[in-house]
Protein backbone atom coordinates (compact mmCIF):
# COMPACT_ATOMS: atom_id res chain seq x y z
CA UNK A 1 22.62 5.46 6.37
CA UNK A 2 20.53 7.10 8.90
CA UNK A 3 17.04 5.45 9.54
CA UNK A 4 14.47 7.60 11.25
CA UNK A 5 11.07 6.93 12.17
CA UNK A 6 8.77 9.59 13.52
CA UNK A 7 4.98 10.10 14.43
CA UNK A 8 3.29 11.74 11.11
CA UNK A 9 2.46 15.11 12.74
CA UNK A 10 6.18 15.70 13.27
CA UNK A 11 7.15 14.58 9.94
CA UNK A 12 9.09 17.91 8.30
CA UNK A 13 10.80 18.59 11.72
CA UNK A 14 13.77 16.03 10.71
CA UNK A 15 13.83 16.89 7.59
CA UNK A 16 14.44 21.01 8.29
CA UNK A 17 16.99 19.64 10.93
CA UNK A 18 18.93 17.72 8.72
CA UNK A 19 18.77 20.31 5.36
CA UNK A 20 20.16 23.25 8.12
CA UNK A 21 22.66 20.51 9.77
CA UNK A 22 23.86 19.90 5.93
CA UNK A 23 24.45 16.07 7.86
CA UNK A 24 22.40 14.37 5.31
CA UNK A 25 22.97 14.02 1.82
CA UNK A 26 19.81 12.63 0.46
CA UNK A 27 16.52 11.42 1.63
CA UNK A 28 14.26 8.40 0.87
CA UNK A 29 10.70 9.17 1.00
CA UNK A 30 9.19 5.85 1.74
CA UNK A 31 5.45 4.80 1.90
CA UNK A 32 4.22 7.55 0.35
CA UNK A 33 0.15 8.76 1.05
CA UNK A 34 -1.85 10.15 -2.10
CA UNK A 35 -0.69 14.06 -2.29
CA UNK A 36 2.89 13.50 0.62
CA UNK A 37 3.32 16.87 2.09
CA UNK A 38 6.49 15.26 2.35
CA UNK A 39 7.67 15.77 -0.90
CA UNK A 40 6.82 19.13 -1.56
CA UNK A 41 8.46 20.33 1.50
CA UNK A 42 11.68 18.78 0.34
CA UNK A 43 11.57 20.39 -2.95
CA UNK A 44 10.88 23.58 -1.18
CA UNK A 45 14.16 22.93 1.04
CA UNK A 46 16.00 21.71 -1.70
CA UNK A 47 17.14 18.60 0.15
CA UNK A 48 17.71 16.09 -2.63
CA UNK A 49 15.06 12.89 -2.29
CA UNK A 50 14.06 9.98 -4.17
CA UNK A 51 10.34 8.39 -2.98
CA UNK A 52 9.77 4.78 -2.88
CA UNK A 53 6.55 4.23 -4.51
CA UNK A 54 3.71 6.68 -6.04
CA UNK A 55 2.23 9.92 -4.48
CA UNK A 56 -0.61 9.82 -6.40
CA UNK A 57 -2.15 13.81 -7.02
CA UNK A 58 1.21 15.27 -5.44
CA UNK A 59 1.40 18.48 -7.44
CA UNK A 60 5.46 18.34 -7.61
CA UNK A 61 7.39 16.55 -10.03
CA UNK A 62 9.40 14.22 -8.45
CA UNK A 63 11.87 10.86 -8.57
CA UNK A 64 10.96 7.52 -7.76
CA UNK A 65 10.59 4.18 -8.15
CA UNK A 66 7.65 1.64 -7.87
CA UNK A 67 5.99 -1.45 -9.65
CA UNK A 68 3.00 -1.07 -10.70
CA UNK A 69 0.63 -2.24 -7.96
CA UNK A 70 -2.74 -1.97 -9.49
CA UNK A 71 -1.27 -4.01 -12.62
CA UNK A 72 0.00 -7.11 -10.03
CA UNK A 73 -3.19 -6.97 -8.33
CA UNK A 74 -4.97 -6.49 -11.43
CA UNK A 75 -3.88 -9.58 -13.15
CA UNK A 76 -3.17 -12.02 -9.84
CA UNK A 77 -7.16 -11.48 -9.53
CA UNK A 78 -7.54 -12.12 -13.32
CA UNK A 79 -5.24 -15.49 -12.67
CA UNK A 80 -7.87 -16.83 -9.54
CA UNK A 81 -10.74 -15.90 -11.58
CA UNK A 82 -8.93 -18.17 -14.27
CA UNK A 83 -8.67 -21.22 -12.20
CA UNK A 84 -12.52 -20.87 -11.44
CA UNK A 85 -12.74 -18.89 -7.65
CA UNK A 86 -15.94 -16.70 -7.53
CA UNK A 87 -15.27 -15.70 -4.20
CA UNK A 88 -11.58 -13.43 -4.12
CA UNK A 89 -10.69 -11.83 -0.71
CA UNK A 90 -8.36 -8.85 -0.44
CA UNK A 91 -5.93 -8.26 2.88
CA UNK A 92 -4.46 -4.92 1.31
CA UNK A 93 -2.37 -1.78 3.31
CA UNK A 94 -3.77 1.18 5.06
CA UNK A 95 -5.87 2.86 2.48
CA UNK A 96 -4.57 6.04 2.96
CA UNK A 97 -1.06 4.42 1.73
CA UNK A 98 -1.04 5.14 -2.01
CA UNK A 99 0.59 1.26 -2.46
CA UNK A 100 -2.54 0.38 -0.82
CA UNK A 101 -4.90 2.20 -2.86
CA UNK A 102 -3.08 0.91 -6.28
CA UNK A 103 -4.07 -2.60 -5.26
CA UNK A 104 -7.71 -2.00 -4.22
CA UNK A 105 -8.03 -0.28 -7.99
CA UNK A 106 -7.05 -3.89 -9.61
CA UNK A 107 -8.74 -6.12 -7.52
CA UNK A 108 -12.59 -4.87 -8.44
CA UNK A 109 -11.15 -3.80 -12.00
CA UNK A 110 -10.37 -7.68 -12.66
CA UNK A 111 -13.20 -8.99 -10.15
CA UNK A 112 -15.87 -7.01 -12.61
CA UNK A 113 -14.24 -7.83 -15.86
CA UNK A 114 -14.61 -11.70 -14.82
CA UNK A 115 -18.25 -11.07 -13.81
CA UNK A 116 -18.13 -10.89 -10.02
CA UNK A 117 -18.10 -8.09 -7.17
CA UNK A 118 -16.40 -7.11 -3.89
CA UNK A 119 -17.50 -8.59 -0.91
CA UNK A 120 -16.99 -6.00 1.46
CA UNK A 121 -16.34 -8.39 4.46
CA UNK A 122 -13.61 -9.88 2.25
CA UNK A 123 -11.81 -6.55 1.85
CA UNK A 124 -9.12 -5.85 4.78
CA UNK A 125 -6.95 -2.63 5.16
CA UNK A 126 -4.76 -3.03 7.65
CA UNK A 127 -0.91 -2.06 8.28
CA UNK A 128 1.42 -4.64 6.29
CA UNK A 129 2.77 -7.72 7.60
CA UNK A 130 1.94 -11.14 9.03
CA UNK A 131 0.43 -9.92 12.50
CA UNK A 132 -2.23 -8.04 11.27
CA UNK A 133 -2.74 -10.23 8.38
CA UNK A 134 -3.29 -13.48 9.84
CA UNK A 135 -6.00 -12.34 12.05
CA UNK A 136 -7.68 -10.82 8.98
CA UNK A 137 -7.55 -14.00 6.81
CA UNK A 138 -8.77 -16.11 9.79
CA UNK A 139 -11.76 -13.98 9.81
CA UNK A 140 -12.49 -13.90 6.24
CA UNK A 141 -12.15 -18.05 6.65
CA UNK A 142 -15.00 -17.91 9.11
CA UNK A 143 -17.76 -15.88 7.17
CA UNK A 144 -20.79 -17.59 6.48
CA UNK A 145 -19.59 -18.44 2.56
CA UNK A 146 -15.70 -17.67 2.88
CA UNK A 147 -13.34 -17.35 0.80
CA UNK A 148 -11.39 -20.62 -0.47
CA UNK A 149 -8.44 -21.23 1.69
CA UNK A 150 -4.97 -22.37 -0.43
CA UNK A 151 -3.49 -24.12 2.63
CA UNK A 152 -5.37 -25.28 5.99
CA UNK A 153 -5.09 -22.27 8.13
CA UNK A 154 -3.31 -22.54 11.24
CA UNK A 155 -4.57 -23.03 14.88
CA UNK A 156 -3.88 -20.34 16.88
């Protein structure tokens, strides 16, 4: 398995390399973006991919596999709103990423079928992972009416 990571605007180099090469067999298109130029350039190359996750408005048919984001995010809102939270933050992806933008399509879906609305300083796209997500919860814990903490946060 060869891993490579490369800047955005040099995206298709790699793959041309490797489809004239003939050293790769496949290629997983991860973290797709609503309409990847990544997939239609492989289908024009005919190097076989699969893409992990949705490319929403791509206008290729193509392979993949996903949950269904909007769903999970969807109903985990509709489960706070259950045990009685009015105010429901969101520290989501990039929202460019399409598994980003699934996500912030539940959230309001569930937060106006329970009678409530989006607090836009309790909506955070950032990239994934704890790093840029603890510093976004910390500051959604120190707006003027925050957002109800699960656990104590942490002193940092």
């Amino acid at each position: 398995m060869l891993l490579s990571v490369v800047p955005d605007e040099e995206e298709d180099q790699p793959s041309r390399a490797w489809n004239l090469k003939g050293n790769v067999d496949g290629v997983i298109v991860h973290s797709p973006r609503e309409t990847d130029p990544r997939i239609p350039l492989l289908r024009d190359i005919g190097l076989p991919f699969v893409v992990h996750g949705r490319a929403t408005g791509t206008p290729v048919p193509y392979s993949g596999f996903d949950v269904n984001n909007r769903r999970a995010f969807l109903r985990a809102t509709e489960y706070l709103i259950d045990l009685g939270h009015n105010r429901i933050a969101l520290v989501n992806g990039l929202e460019y990423m399409d598994f980003a933008i699934r996500p912030r399509r539940g959230y309001p879906e569930a937060l106006q079928a329970g009678g409530r609305t989006a607090d836009p300083a309790s909506l955070s796209p950032d990239q994934m992972g704890e790093w840029p997500g603890f510093p976004a919860a910390a500051k959604m814990l120190r707006l003027p009416i925050p957002p109800p903490p699960f656990c104590t946060p942490r002193k940092v």
